[in-house]
Protein backbone atom coordinates (compact mmCIF):
# COMPACT_ATOMS: atom_id res chain seq x y z
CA UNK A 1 126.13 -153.22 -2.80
CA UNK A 2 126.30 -154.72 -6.18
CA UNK A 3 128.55 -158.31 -6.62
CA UNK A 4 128.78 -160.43 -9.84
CA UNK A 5 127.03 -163.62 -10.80
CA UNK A 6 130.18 -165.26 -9.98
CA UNK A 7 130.16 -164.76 -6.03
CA UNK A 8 126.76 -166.73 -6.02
CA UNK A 9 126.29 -170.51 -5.58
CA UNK A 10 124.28 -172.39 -7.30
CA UNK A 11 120.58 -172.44 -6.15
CA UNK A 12 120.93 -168.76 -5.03
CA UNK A 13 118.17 -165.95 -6.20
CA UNK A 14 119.40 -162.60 -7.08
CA UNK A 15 118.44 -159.39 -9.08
CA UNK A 16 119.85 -158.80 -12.58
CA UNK A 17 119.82 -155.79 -14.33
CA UNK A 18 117.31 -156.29 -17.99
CA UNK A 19 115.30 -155.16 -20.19
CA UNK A 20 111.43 -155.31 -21.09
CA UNK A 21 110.20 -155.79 -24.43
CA UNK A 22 110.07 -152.24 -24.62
CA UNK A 23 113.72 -151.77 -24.33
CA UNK A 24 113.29 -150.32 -20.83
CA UNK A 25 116.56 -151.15 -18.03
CA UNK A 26 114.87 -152.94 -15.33
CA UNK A 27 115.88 -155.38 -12.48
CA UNK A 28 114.63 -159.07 -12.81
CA UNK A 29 114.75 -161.82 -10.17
CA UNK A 30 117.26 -164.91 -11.28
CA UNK A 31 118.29 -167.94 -10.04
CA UNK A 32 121.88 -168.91 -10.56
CA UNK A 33 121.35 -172.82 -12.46
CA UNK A 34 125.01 -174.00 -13.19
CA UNK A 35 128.22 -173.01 -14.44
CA UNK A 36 129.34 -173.45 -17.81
CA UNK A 37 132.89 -173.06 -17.54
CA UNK A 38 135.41 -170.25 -18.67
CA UNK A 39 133.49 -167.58 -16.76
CA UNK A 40 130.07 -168.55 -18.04
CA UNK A 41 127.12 -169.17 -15.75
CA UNK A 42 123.37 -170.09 -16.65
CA UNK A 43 120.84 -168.23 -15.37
CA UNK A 44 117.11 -168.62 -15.60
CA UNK A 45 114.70 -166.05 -14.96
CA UNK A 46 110.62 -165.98 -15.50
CA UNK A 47 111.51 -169.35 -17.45
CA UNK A 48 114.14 -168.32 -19.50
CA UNK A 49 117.32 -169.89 -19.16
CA UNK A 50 120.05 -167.14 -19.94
CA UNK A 51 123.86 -168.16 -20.51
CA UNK A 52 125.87 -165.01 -18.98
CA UNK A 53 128.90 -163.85 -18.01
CA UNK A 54 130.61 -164.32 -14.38
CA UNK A 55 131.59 -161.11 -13.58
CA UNK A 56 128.10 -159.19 -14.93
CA UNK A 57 126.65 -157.31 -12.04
CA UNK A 58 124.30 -158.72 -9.59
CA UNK A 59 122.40 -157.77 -6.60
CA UNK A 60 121.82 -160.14 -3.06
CA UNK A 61 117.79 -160.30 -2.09
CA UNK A 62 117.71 -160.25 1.64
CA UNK A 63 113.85 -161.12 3.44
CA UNK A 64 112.48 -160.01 -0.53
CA UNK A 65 114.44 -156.85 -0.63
CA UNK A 66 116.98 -155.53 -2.78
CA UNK A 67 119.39 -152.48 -2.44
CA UNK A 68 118.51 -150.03 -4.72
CA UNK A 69 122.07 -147.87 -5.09
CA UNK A 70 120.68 -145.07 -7.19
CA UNK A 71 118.23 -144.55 -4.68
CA UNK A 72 120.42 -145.72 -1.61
CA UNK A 73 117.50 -147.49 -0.28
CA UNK A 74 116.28 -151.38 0.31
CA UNK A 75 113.25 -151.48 -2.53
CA UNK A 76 110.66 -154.54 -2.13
CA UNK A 77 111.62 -157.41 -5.02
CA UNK A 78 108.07 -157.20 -6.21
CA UNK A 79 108.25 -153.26 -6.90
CA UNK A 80 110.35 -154.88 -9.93
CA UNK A 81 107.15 -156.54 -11.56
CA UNK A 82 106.00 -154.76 -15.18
């Protein structure tokens, strides 16, 4: 159930995949700012403003849930917190 940055508008809040300071792959609420042209978009999330590419995977929050395809399961958005 995963689209790209590019099929949001925006305004729209997503889940994009990241990484914590320790290195560790997690999923991270964003918020799609603007586009920047030739496939770029800017992103912010938890206050950082993140210049990315339009066709990098993200995933639709519906009513604060996400679907969690390794799992094949909705997962609550604020399971994601470290």
């Amino acid at each position: 159930m995963s689209q790209k940055v590019s099929d949001f508008k925006v305004g729209d809040e997503f889940m994009v995949d990241g990484l914590t300071p320790n290195g560790e792959l997690v999923k991270t609420k964003a918020k799609l700012i603007s586009y920047n042209g030739m496939n770029k978009y800017v992103v912010e999330s938890d206050g950082i403003t993140v210049l990315t590419e339009g066709n990098d995977s993200a995933y639709p929050i519906i009513d604060d849930m996400v679907y969690e395809s390794e799992i094949d399961e909705w997962v609550d958005i604020n399971e994601y917190k470290y």
